[in-house]
Protein backbone atom coordinates (compact mmCIF):
# COMPACT_ATOMS: atom_id res chain seq x y z
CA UNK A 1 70.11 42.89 34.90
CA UNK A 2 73.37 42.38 32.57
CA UNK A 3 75.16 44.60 31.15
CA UNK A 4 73.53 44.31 27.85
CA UNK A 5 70.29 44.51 28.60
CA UNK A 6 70.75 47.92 30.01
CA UNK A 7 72.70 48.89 27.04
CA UNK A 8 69.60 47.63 25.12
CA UNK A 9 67.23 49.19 27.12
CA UNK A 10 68.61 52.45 26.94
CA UNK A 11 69.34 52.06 23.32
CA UNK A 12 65.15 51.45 22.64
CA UNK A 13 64.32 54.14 25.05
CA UNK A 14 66.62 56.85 23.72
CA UNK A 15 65.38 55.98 20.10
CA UNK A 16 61.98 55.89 21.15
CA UNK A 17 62.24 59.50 21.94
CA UNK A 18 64.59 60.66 19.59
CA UNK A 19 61.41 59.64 17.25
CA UNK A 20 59.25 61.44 18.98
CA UNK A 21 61.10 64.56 19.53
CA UNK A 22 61.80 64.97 16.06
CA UNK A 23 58.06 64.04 15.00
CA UNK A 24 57.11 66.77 17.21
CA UNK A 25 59.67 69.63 16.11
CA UNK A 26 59.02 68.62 12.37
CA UNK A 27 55.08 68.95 12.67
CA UNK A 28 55.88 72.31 14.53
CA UNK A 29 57.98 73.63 12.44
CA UNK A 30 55.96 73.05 9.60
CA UNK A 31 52.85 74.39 11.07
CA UNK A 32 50.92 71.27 10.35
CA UNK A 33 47.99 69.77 12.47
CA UNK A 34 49.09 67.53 15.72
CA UNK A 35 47.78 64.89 14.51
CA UNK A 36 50.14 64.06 12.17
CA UNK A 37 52.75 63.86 15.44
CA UNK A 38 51.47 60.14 15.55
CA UNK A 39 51.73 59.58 12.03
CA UNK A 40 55.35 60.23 11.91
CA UNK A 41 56.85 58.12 14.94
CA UNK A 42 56.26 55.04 13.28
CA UNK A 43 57.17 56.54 10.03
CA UNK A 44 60.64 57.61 11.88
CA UNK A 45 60.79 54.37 13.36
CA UNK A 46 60.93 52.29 10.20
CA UNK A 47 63.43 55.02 9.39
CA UNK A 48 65.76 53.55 11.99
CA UNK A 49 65.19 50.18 11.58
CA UNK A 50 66.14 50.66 7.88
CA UNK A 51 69.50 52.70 9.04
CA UNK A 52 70.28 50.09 11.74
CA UNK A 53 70.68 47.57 9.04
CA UNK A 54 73.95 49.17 8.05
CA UNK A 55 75.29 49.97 11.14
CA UNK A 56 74.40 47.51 13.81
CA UNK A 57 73.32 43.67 13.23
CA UNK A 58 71.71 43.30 10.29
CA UNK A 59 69.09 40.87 11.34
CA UNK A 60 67.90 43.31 14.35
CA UNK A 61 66.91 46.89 14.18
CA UNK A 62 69.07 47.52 16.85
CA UNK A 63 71.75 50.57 16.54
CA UNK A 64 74.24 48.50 19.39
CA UNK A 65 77.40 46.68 17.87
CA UNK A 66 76.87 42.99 17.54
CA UNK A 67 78.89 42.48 21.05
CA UNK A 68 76.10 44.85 22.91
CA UNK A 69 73.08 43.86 21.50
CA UNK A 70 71.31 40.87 23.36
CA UNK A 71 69.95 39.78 20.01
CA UNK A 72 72.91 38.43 18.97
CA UNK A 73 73.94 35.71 21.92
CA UNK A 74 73.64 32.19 20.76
């Protein structure tokens, strides 16, 4: 597998669980019902994707520079 697609790879994964992780310490530390775990990851997720717009390529939701991101080969 290229370069790249590693760097992507790891980029999804890490974010994936960043998501989590924080979905999880913000429903514990504000004693609220598990439950609401699941409602926050995509809530977290869409918070990314809107960040990502000013930081990686804006047509992606992808965090990677333009030269990284797989995305963005012709």
């Amino acid at each position: 597998m290229p370069k790249t697609q590693w760097l992507d790879l790891a980029e999804r994964t890490g974010a994936t669980a960043a998501e989590a992780g924080l979905a999880y310490a913000i429903v514990q530390l504000s004693d609220q019902p598990a439950w609401w775990v699941p409602v926050l990851i995509p809530a977290l997720a869409a918070g990314k994707s809107w960040f990502a717009r000013f930081v990686g390529r804006p047509d992606t939701s992808s965090l990677l520079p333009t030269r990284a991101d797989p995305a963005s080969r012709p």
